[in-house]
C-alpha atoms as a PDB file:
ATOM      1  CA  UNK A   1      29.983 -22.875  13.118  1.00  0.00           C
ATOM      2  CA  UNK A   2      27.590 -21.972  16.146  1.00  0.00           C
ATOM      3  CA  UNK A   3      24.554 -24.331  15.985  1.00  0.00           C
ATOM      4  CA  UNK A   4      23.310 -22.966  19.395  1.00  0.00           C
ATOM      5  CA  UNK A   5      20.047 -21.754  17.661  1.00  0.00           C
ATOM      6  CA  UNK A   6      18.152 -23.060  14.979  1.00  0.00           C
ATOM      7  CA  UNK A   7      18.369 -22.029  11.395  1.00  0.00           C
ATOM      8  CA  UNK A   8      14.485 -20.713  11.788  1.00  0.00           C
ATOM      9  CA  UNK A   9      15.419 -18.478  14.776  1.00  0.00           C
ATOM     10  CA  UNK A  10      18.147 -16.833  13.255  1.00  0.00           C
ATOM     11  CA  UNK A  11      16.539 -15.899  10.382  1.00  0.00           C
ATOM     12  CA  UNK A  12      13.790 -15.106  12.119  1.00  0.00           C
ATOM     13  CA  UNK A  13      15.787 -12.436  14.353  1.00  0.00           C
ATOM     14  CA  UNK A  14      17.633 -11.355  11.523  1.00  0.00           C
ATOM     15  CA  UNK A  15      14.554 -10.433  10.104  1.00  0.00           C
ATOM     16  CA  UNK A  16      13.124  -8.384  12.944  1.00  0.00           C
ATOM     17  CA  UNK A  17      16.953  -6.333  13.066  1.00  0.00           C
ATOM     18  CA  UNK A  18      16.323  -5.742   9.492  1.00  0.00           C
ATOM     19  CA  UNK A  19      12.807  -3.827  10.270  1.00  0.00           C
ATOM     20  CA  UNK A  20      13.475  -2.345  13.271  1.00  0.00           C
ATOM     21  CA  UNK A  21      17.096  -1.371  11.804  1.00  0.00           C
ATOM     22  CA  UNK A  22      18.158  -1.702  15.982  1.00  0.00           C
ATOM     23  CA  UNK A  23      19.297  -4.388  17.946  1.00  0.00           C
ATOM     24  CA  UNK A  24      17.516  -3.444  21.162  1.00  0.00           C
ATOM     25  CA  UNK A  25      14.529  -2.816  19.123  1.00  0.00           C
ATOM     26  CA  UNK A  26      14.159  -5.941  18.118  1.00  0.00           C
ATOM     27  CA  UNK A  27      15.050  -7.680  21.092  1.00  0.00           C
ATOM     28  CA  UNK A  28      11.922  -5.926  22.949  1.00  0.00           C
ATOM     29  CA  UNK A  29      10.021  -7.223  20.535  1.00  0.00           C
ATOM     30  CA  UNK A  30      11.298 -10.667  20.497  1.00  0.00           C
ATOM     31  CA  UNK A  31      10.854 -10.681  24.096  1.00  0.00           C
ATOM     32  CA  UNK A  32      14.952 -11.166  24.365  1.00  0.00           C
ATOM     33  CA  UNK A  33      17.733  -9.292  25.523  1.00  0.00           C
ATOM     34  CA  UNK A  34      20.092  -7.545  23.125  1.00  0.00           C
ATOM     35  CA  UNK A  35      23.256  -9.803  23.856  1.00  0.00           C
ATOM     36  CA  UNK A  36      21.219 -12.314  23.094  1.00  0.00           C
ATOM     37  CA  UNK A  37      20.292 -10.860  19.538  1.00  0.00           C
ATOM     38  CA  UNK A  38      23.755  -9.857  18.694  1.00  0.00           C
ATOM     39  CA  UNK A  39      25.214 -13.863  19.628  1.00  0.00           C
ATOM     40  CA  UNK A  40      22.106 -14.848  17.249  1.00  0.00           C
ATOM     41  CA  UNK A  41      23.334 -12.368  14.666  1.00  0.00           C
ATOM     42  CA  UNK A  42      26.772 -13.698  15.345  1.00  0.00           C
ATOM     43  CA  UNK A  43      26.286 -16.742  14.849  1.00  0.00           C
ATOM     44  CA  UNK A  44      24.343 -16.396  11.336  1.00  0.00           C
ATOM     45  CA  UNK A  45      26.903 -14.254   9.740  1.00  0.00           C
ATOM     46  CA  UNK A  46      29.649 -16.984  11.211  1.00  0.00           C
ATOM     47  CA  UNK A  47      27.015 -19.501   9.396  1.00  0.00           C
ATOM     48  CA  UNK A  48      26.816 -17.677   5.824  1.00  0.00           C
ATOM     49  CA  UNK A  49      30.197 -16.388   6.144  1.00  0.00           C
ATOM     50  CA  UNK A  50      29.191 -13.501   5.364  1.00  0.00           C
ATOM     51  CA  UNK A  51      28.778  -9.509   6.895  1.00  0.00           C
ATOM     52  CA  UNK A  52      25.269  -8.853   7.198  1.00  0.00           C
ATOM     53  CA  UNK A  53      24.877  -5.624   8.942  1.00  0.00           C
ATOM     54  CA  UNK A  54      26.852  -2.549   9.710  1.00  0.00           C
ATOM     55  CA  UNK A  55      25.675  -1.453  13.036  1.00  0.00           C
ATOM     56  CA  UNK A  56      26.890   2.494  14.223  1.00  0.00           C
ATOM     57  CA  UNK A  57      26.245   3.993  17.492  1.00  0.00           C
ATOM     58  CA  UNK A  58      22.155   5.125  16.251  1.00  0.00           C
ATOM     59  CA  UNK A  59      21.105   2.089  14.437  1.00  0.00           C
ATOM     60  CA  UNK A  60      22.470  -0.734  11.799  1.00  0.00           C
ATOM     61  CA  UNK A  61      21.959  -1.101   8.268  1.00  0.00           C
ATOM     62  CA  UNK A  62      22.137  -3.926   5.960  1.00  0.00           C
ATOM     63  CA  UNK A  63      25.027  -5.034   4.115  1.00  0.00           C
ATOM     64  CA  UNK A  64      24.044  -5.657  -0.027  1.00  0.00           C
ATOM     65  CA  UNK A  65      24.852  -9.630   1.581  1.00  0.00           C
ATOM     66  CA  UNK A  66      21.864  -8.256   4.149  1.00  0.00           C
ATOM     67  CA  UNK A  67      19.726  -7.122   1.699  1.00  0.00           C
ATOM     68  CA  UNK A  68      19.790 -10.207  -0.599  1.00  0.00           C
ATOM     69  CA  UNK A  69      19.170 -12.579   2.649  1.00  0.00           C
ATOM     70  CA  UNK A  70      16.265 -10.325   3.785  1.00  0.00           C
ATOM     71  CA  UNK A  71      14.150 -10.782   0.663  1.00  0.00           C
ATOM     72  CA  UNK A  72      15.032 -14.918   1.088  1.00  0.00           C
ATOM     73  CA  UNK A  73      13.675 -14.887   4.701  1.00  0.00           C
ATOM     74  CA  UNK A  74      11.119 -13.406   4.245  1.00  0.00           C
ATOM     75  CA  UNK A  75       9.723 -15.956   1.926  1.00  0.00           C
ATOM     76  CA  UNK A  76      11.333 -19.136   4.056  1.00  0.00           C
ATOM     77  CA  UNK A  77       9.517 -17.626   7.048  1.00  0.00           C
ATOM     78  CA  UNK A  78       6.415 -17.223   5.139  1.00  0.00           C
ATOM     79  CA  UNK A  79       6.801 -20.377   3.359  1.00  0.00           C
ATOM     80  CA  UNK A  80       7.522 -22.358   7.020  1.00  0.00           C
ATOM     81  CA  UNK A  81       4.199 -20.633   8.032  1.00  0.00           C
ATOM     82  CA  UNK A  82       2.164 -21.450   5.347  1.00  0.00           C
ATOM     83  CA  UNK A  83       3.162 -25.431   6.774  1.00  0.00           C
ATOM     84  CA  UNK A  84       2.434 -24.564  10.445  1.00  0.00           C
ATOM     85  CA  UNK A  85      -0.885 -23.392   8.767  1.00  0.00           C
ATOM     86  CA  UNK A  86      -1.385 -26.756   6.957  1.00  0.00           C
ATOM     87  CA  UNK A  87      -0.739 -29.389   9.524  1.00  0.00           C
ATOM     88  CA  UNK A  88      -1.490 -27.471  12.727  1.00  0.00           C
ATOM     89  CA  UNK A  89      -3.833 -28.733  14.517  1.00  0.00           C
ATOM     90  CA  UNK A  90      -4.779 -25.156  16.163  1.00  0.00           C
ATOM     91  CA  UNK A  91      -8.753 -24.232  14.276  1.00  0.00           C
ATOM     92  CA  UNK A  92      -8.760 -20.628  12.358  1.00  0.00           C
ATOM     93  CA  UNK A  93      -6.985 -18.048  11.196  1.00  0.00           C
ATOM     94  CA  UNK A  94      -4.443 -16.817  13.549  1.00  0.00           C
ATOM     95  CA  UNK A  95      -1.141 -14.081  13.226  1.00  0.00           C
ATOM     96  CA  UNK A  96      -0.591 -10.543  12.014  1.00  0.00           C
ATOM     97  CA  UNK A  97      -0.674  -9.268   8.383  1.00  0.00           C
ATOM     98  CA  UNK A  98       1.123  -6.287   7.795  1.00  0.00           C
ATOM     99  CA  UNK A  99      -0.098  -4.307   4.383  1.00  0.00           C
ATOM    100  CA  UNK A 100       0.773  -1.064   2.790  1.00  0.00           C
ATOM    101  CA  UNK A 101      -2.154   0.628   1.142  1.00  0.00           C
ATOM    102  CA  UNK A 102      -2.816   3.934  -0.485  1.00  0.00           C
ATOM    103  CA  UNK A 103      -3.718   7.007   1.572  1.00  0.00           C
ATOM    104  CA  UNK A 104      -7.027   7.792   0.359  1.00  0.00           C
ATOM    105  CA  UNK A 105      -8.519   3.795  -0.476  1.00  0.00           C
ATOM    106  CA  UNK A 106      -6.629   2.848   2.857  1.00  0.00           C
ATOM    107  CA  UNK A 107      -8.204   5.123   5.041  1.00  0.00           C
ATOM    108  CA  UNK A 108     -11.519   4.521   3.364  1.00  0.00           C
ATOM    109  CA  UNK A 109     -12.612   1.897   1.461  1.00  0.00           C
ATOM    110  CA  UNK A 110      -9.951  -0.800   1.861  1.00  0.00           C
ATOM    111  CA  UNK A 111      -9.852  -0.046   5.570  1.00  0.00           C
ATOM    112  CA  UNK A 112     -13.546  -1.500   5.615  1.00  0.00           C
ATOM    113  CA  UNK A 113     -12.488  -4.608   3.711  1.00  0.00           C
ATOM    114  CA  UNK A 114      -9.545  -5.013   6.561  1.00  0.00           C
ATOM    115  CA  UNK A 115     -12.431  -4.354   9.345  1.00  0.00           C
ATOM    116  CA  UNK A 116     -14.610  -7.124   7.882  1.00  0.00           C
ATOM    117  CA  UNK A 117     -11.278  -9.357   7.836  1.00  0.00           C
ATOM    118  CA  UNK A 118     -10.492  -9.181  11.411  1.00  0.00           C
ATOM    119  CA  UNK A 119     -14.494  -9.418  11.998  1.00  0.00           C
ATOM    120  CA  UNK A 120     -14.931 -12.872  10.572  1.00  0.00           C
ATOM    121  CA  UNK A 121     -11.451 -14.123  11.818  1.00  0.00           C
ATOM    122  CA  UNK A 122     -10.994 -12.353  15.643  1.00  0.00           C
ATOM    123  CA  UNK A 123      -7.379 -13.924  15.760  1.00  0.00           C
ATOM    124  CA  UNK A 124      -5.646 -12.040  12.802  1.00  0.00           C
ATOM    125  CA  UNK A 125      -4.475  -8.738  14.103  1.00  0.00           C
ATOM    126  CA  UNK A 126      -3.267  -6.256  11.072  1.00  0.00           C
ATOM    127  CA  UNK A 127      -0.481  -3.920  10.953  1.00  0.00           C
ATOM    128  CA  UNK A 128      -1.884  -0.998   8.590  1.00  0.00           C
ATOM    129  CA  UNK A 129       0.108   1.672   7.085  1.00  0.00           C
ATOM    130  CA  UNK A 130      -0.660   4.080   4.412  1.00  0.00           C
ATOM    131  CA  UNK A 131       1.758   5.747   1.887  1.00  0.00           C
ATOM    132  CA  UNK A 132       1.660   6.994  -1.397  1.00  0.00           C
ATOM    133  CA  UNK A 133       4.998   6.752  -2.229  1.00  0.00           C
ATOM    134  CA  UNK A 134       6.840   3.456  -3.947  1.00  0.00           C
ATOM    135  CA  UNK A 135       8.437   1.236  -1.195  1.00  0.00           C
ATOM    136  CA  UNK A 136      10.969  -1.115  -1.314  1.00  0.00           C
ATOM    137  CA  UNK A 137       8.881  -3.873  -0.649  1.00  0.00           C
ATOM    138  CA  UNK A 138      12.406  -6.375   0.503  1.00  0.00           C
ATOM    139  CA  UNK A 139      13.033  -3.650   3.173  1.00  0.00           C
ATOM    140  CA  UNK A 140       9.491  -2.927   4.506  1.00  0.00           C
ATOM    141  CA  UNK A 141       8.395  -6.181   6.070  1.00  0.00           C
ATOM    142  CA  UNK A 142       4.906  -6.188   4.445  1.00  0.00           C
ATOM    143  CA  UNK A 143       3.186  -9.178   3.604  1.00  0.00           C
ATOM    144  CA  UNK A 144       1.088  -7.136   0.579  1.00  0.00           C
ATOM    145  CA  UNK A 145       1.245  -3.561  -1.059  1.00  0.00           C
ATOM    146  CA  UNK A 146      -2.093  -2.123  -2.636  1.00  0.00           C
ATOM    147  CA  UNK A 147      -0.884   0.695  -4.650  1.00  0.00           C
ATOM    148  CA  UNK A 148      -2.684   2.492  -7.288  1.00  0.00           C
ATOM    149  CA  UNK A 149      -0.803   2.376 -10.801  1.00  0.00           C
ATOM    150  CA  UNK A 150       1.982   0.588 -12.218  1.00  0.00           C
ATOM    151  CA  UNK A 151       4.104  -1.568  -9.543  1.00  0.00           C
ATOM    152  CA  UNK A 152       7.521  -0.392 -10.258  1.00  0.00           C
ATOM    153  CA  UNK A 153       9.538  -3.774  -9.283  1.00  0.00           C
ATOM    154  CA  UNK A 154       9.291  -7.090 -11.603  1.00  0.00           C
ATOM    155  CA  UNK A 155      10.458  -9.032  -8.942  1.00  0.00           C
ATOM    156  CA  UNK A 156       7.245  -9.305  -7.184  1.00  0.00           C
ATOM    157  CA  UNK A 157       3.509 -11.025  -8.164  1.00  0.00           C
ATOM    158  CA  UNK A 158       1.572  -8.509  -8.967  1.00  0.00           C
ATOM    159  CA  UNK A 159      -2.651  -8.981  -9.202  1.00  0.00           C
ATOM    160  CA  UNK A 160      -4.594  -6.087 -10.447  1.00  0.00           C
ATOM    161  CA  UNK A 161      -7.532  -6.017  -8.290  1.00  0.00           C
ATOM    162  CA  UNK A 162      -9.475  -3.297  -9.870  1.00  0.00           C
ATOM    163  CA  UNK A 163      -9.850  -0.339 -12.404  1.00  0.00           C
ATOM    164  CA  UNK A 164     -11.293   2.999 -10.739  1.00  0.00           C
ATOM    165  CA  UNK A 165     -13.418   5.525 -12.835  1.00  0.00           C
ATOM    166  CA  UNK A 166     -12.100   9.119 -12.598  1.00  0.00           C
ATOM    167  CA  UNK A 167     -14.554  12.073 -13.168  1.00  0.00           C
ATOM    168  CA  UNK A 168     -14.022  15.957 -12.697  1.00  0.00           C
ATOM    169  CA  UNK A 169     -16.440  16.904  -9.842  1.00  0.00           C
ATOM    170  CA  UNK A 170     -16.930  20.533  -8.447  1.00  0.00           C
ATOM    171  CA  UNK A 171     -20.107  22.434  -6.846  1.00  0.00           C
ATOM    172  CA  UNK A 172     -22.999  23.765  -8.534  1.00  0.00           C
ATOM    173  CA  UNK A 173     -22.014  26.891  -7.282  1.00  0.00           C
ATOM    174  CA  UNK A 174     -18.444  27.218  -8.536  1.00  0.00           C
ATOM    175  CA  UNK A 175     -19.719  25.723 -12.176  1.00  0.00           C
ATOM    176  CA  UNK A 176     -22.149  28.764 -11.873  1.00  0.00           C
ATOM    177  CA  UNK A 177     -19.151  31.487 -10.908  1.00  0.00           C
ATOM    178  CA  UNK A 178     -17.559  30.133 -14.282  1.00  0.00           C
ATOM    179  CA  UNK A 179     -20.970  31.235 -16.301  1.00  0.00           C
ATOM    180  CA  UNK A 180     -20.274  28.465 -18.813  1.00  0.00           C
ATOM    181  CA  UNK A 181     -16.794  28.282 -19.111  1.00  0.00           C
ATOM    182  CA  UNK A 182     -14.834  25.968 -20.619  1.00  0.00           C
ATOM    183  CA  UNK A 183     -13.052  23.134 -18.567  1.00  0.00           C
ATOM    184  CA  UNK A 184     -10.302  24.007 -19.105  1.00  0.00           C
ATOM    185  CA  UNK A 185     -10.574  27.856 -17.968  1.00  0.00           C
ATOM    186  CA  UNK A 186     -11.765  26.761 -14.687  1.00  0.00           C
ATOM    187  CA  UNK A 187     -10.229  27.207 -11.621  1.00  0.00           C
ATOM    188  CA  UNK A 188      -8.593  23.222 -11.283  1.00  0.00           C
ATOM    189  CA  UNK A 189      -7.278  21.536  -8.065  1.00  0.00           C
ATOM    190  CA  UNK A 190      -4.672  18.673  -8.704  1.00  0.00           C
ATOM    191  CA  UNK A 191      -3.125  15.914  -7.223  1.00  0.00           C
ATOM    192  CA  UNK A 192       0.471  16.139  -8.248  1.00  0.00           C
ATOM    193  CA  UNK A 193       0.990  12.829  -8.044  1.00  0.00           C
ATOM    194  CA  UNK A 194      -0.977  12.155 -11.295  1.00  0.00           C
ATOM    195  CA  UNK A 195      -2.045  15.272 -12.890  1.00  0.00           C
ATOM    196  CA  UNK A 196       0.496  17.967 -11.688  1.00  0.00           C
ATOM    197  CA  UNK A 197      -0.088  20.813 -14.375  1.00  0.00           C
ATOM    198  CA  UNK A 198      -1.179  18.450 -17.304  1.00  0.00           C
ATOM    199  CA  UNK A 199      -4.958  17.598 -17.701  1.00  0.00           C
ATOM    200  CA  UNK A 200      -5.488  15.015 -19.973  1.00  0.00           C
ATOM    201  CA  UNK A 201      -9.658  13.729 -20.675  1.00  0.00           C
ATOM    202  CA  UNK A 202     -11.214  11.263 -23.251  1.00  0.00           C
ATOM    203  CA  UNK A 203     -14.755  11.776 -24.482  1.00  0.00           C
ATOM    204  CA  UNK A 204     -16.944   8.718 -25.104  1.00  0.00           C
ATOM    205  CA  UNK A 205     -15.170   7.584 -28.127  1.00  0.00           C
ATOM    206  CA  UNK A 206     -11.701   7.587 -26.228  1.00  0.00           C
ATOM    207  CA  UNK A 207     -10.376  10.712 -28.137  1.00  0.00           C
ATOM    208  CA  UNK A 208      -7.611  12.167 -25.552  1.00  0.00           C
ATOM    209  CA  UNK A 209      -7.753  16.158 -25.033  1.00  0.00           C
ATOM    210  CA  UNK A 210      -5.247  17.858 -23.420  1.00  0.00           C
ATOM    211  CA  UNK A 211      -4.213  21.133 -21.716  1.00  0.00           C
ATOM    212  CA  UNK A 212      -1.935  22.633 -19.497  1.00  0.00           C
ATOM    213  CA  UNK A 213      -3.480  24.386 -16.309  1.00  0.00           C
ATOM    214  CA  UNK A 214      -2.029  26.373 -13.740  1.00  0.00           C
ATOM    215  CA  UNK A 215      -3.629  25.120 -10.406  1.00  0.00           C
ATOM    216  CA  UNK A 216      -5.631  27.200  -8.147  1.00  0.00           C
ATOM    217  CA  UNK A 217      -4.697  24.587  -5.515  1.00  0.00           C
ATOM    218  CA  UNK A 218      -2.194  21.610  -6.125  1.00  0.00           C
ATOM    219  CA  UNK A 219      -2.006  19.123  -2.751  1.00  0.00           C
ATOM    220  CA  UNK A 220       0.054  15.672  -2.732  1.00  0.00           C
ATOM    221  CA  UNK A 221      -2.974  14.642  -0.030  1.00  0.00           C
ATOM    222  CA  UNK A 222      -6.540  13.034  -2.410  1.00  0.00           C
ATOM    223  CA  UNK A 223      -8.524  15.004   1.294  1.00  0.00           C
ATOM    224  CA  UNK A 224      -7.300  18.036   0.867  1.00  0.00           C
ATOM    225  CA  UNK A 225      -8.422  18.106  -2.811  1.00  0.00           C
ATOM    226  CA  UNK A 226     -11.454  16.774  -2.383  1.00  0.00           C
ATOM    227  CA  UNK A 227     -12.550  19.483   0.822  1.00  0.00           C
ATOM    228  CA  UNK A 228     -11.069  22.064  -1.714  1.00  0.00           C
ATOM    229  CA  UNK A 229     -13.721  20.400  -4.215  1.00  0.00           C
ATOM    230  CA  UNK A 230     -16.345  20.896  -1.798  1.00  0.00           C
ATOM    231  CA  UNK A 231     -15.916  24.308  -0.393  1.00  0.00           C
ATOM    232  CA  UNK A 232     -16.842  25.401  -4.111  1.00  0.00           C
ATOM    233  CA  UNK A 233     -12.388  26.481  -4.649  1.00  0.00           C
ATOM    234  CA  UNK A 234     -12.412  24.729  -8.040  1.00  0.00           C
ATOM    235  CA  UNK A 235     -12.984  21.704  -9.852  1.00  0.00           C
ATOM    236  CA  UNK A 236     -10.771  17.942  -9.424  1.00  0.00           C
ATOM    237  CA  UNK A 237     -10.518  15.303 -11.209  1.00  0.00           C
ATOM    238  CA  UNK A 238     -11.469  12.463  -8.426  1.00  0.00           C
ATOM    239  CA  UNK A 239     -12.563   8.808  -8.345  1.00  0.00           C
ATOM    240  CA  UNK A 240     -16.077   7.518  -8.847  1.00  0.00           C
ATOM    241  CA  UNK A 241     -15.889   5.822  -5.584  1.00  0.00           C
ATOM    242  CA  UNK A 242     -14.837   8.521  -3.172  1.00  0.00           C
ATOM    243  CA  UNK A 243     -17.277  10.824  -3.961  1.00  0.00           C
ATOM    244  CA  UNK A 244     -20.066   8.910  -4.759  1.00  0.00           C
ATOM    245  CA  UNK A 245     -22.229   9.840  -2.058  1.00  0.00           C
ATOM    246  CA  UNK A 246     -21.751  13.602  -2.693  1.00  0.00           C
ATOM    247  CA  UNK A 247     -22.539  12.745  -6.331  1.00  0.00           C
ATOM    248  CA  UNK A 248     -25.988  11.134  -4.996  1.00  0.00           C
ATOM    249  CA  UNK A 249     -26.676  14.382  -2.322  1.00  0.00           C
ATOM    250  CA  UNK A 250     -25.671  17.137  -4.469  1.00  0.00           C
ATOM    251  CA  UNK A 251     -22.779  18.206  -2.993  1.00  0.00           C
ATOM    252  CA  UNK A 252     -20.801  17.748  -5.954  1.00  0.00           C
ATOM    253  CA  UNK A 253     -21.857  17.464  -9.376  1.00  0.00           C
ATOM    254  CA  UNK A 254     -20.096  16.195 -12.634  1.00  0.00           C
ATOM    255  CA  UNK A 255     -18.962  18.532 -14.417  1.00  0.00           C
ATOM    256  CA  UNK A 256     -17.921  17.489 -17.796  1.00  0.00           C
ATOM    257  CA  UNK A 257     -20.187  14.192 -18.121  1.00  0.00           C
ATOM    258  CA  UNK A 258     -18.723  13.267 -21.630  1.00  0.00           C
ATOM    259  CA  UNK A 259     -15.184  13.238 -20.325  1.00  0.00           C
ATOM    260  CA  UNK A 260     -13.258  11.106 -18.186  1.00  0.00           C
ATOM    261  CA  UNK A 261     -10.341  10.788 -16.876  1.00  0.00           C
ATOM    262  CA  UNK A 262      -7.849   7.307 -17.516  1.00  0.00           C
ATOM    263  CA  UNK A 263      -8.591   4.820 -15.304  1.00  0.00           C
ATOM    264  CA  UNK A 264      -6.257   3.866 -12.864  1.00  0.00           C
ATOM    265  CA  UNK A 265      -5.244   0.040 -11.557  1.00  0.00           C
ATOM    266  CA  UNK A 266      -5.319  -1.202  -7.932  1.00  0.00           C
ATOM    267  CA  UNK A 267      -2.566  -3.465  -7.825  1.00  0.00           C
ATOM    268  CA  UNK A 268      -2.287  -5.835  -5.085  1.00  0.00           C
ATOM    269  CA  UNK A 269       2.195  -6.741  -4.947  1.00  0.00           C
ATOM    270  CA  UNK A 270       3.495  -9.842  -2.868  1.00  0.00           C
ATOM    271  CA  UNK A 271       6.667 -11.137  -2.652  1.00  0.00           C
ATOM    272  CA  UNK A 272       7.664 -14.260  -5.067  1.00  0.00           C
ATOM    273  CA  UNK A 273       7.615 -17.638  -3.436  1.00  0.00           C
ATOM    274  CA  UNK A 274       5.741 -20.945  -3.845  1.00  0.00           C
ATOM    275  CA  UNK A 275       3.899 -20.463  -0.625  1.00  0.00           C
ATOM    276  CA  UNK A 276       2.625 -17.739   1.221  1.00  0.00           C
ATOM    277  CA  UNK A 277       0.857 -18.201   5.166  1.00  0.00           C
ATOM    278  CA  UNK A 278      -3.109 -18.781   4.658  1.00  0.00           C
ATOM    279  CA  UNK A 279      -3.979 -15.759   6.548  1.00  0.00           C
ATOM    280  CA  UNK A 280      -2.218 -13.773   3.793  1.00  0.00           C
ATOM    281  CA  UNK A 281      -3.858 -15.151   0.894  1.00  0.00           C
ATOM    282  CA  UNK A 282      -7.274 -15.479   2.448  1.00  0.00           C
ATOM    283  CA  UNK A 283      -6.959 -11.554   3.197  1.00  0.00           C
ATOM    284  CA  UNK A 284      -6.129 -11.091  -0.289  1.00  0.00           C
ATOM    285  CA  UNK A 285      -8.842 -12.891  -1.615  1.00  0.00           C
ATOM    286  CA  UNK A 286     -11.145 -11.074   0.900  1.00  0.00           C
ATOM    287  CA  UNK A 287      -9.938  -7.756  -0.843  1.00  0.00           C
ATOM    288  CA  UNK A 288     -10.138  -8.718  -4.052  1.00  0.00           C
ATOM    289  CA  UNK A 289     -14.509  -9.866  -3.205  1.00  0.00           C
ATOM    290  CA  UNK A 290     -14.315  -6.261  -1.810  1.00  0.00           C
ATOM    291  CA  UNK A 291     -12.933  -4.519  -4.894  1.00  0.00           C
ATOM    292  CA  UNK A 292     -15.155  -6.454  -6.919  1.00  0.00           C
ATOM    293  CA  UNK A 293     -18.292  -5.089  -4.850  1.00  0.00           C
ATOM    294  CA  UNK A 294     -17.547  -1.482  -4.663  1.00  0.00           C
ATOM    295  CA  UNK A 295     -14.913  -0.261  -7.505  1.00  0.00           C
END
């Protein structure tokens, strides 16, 4: 059994091979050289006893033994950090968070929650990405997901941050095109993702109607609906908060005020463990004040 490098290290590198799913990768960002990652790698398998990695001549993937390991390093790293956080004697918040957030409240109105984060604490550096899509959250090396709807994986904590209001919005002008219509013989834009062909409203008293449409426009991208929306192509069913100031100018109006659409959660996922670094849970709490102001 090597004992060269400490248990910390190893997992630690192991890690990094995991996201980067390349040796050299990670050792440019470990600041290493790659023999020196593959002795490290070495000498953690020879530890465990176990294969953790099948490496070809474009990149490596993980072994189910590399998988399993990679969700329990995670949360030792995190866990050792969240220590180095308590008895350090260095002042602040300090480190990178890396989150996955949805396209349209990423790019938007969570990113202004992040820029007020790194504002107040000039230290913490954040790694941002945006994706619509469900993630294997063991496999991405996030700290948090924000996703909007049901987290599909009982393995993590999940904390629902918010509900948002959905309304269908158009212009006056294509409302006026219609001469009256009925909403559901307008021209409708959809995000596939939730509505796809199937509109389903409540009025006031919650009573669900339902049709089937056949979209002038269907996008998997929330922008390209809402421009649609705005150039007067047809009416979407959007949140509250995105188009709230078009609401307020006229640029959009609401066009069925005694129907809704369901409202969705923002979910906040971490990974399980008893301790998480305080950077991570302050910039959760910070997004959770945020959500409370503004959704």
């Amino acid at each position: 059994m090597s004992s060269r490098f400490d248990r910390l290290t190893l997992l630690s590198t192991f890690v990094r091979i995991a996201e980067r799913r390349s040796l050299s990768g990670a050792a440019r960002d470990l600041g290493t050289s790659q023999p020196s990652v593959s002795r490290q790698l070495a000498a953690l398998e020879d530890r465990l006893g176990t294969v953790l990695v099948r490496r070809t001549t474009h990149d490596v993937t993980l072994t189910p033994d590399g998988l399993a390991l990679l969700a329990d390093a995670r949360r030792m790293l995190g866990e050792w950090e969240a220590i180095e956080d308590r008895h350090s004697g260095q002042g602040g918040l300090r480190g990178t968070i890396r989150v996955i957030a949805p396209v349209g409240l990423g790019q938007r109105l969570l990113l202004r929650a992040a820029a007020e984060f790194m504002h107040a604490h000039p230290q913490i550096t954040i790694d941002w990405r945006l994706r619509d899509d469900v993630i294997r959250f063991a496999e991405e090396g996030c700290d948090c997901w924000i996703k909007i709807g049901a987290v599909p994986d009982d393995t993590l904590v999940v904390r629902q941050l918010a509900k948002v209001e959905r309304l269908v919005v158009g212009t006056a002008d294509c409302l006026a095109r219609q001469r009256g219509a009925d909403v559901a013989k307008m021209p409708w834009l959809t995000l596939g993702q939730f509505e796809g062909n199937r509109i389903e409203l409540y009025d006031t008293k919650g009573a669900a109607r339902s049709f089937t449409v056949r979209p002038k426009m269907a996008s998997d991208n929330i922008f390209a609906i809402y421009e649609a929306a705005r150039q007067g192509v047809g009416i979407a069913i959007l949140p509250r908060w995105f188009v709230a100031e078009d609401l307020d100018s006229g640029a959009l109006v609401d066009v069925a005020p005694n129907l809704r659409a369901a409202q969705l959660p923002v979910n906040l996922a971490l990974a399980t463990g008893t301790q998480r670094p305080a950077r991570v849970e302050r910039f959760c709490r910070a997004v959770q004040a945020y959500c409370d102001r503004w959704l």
